[in-house]
Protein backbone atom coordinates (compact mmCIF):
# COMPACT_ATOMS: atom_id res chain seq x y z
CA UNK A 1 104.83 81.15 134.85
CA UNK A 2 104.35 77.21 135.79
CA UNK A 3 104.55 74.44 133.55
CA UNK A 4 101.51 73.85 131.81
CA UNK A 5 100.21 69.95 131.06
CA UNK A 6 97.42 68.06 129.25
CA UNK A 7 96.18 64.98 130.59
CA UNK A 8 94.23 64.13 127.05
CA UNK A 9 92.71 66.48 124.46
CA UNK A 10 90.88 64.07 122.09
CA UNK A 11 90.83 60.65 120.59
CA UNK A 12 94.60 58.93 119.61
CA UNK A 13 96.14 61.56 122.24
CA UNK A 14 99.06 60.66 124.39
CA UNK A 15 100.24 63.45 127.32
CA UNK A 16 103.73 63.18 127.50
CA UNK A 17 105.29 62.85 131.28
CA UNK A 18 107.24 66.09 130.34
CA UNK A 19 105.57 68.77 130.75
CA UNK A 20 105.26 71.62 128.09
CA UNK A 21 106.88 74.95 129.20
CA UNK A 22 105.61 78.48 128.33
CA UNK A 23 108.50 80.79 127.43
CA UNK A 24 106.94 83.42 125.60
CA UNK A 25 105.98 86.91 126.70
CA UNK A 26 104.82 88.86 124.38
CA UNK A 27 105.69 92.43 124.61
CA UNK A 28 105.10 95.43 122.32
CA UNK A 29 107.35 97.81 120.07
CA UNK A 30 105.59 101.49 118.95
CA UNK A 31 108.50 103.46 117.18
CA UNK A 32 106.76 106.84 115.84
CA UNK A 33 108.78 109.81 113.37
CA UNK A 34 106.98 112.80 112.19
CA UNK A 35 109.60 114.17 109.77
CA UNK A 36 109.34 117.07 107.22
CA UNK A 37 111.00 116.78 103.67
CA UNK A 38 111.96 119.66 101.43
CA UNK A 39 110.17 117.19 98.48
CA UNK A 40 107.03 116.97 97.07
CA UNK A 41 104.78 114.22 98.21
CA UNK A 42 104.51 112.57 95.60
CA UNK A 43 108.67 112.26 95.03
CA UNK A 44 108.35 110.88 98.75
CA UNK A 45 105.75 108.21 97.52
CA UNK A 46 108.02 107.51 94.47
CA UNK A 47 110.88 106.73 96.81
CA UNK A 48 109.01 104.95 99.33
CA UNK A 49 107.89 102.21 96.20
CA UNK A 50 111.75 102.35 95.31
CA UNK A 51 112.96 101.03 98.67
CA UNK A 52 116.12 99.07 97.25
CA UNK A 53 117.30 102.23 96.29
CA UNK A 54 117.65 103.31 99.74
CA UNK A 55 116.76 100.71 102.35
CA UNK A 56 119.91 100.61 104.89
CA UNK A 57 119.49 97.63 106.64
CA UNK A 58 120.15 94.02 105.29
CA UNK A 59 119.43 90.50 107.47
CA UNK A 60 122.31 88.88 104.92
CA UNK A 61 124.91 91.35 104.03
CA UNK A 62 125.31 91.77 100.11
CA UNK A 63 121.50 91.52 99.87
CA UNK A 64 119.58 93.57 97.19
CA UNK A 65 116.11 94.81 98.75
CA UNK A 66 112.95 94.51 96.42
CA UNK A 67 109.21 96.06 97.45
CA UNK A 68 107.01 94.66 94.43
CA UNK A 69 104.59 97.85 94.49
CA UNK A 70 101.39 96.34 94.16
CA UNK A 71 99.06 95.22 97.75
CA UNK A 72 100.16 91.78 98.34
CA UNK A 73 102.96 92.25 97.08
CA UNK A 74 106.05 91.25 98.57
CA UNK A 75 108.97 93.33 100.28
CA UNK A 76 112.11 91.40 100.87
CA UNK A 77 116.03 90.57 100.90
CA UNK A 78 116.77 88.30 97.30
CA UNK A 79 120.42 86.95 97.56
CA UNK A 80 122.39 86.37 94.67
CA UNK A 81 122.30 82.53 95.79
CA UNK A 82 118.64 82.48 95.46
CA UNK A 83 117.99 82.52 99.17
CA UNK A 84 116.40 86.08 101.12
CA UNK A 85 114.86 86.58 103.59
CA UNK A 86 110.63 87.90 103.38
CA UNK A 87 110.32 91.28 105.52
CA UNK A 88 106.84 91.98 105.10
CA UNK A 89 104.09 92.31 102.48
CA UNK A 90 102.61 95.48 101.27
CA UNK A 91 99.04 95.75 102.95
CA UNK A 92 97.84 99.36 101.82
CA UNK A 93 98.55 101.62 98.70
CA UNK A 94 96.94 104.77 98.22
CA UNK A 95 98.98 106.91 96.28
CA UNK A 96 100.66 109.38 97.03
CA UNK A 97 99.48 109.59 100.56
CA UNK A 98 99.84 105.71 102.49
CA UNK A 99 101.72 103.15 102.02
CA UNK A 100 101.79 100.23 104.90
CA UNK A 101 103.66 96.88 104.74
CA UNK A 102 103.03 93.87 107.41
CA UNK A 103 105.42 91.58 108.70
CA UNK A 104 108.37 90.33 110.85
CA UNK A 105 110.66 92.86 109.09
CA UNK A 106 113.63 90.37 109.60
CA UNK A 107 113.48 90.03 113.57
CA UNK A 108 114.44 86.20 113.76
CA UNK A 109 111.49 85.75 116.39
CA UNK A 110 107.76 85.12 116.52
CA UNK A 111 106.86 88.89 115.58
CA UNK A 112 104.54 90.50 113.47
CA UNK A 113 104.69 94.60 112.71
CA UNK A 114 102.99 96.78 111.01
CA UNK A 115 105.12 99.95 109.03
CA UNK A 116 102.60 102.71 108.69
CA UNK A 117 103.68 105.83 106.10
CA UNK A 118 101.11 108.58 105.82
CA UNK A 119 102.43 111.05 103.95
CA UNK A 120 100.94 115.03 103.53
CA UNK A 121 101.38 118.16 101.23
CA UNK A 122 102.68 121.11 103.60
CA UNK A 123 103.36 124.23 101.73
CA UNK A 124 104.24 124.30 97.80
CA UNK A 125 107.55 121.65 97.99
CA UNK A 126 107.57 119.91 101.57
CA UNK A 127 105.82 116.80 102.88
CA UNK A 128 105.30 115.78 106.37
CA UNK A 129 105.92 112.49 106.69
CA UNK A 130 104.27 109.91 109.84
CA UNK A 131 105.55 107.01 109.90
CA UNK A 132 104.80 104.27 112.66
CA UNK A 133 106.43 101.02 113.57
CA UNK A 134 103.51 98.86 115.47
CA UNK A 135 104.70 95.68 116.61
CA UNK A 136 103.95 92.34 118.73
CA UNK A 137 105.47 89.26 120.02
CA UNK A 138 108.66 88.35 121.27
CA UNK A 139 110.68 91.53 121.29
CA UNK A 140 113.07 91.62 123.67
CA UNK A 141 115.26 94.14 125.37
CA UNK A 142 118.23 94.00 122.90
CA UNK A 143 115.93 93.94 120.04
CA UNK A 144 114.27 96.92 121.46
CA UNK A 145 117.07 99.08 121.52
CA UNK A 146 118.37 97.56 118.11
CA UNK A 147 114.78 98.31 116.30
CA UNK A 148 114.84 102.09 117.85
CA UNK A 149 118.49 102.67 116.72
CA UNK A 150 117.63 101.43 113.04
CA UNK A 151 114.47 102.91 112.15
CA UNK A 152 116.08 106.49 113.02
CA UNK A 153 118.54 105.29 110.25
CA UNK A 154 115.94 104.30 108.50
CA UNK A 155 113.92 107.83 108.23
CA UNK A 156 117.69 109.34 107.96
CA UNK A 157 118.37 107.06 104.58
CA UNK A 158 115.29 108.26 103.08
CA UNK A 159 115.89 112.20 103.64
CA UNK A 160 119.34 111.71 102.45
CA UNK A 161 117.87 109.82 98.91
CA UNK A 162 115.87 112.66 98.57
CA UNK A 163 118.97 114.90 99.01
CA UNK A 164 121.14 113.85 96.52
């Protein structure tokens, strides 16, 4: 794409003789896992709102993870340092069957995803679990591939919690 320029957009405006360059395209990211656990659903929901306990990936190695379980509430990295790194926000709760949380989910980028769990009885002790990655913005090859290889992980941590 070509350069774009402004001649003047209002009062006290001055166009630069650079012009301003458009780098972004946006793409999309749609990771889906429909996965059945030998749990009840409502252990699944319990172990969903305890995320540190679990959670495989860190942005800062050392991290602890934290989900406040409450909508608005935050889900992040805290260091010991008092530094972290926000992952998302918790935008639906409906227990013991939803749970979604919106945010960049650590991709250092201009990104914003949406982590959908939908969770359902199926027989006396299992639970069918959906789970959907949805998101936008600068996601690039690499990260692609990265965000696919983790959030297998990620369903894989979760079964294995539920294990042991």
């Amino acid at each position: 794409m070509g350069a774009v320029t402004e001649t003047g957009v209002g009062p006290g405006f001055v166009a630069s003789a650079t012009p301003v360059e458009l780098r972004f395209s946006p793409s999309s990211l749609d990771l889906r896992a429909d996965v059945t656990l030998a749990t009840g659903r409502r252990r699944v929901f319990d172990a969903l709102l305890h995320i540190g306990s679990w959670w495989p990936h860190r942005v800062h190695g050392g991290a602890s993870i934290v989900l406040e379980p409450r909508v608005g509430g935050r889900f992040f990295e805290n260091c010991e340092d008092g530094n972290g790194v926000l992952l998302g926000h918790v935008a639906r709760m409906i227990m013991p069957s939803d749970l979604a949380i919106e945010g960049s989910f650590g991709i250092d980028a201009p990104v914003t995803a949406l982590w959908r769990i939908r969770l359902e009885s199926v027989g006396h002790q299992q639970t069918e679990l959906s789970g959907r990655l949805a998101a936008f913005g600068a996601i690039d090859d690499e990260q692609r591939a990265k965000a696919t290889s983790e959030w297998s992980s990620t369903y894989a941590a979760l079964a294995h919690y539920l294990d042991a």
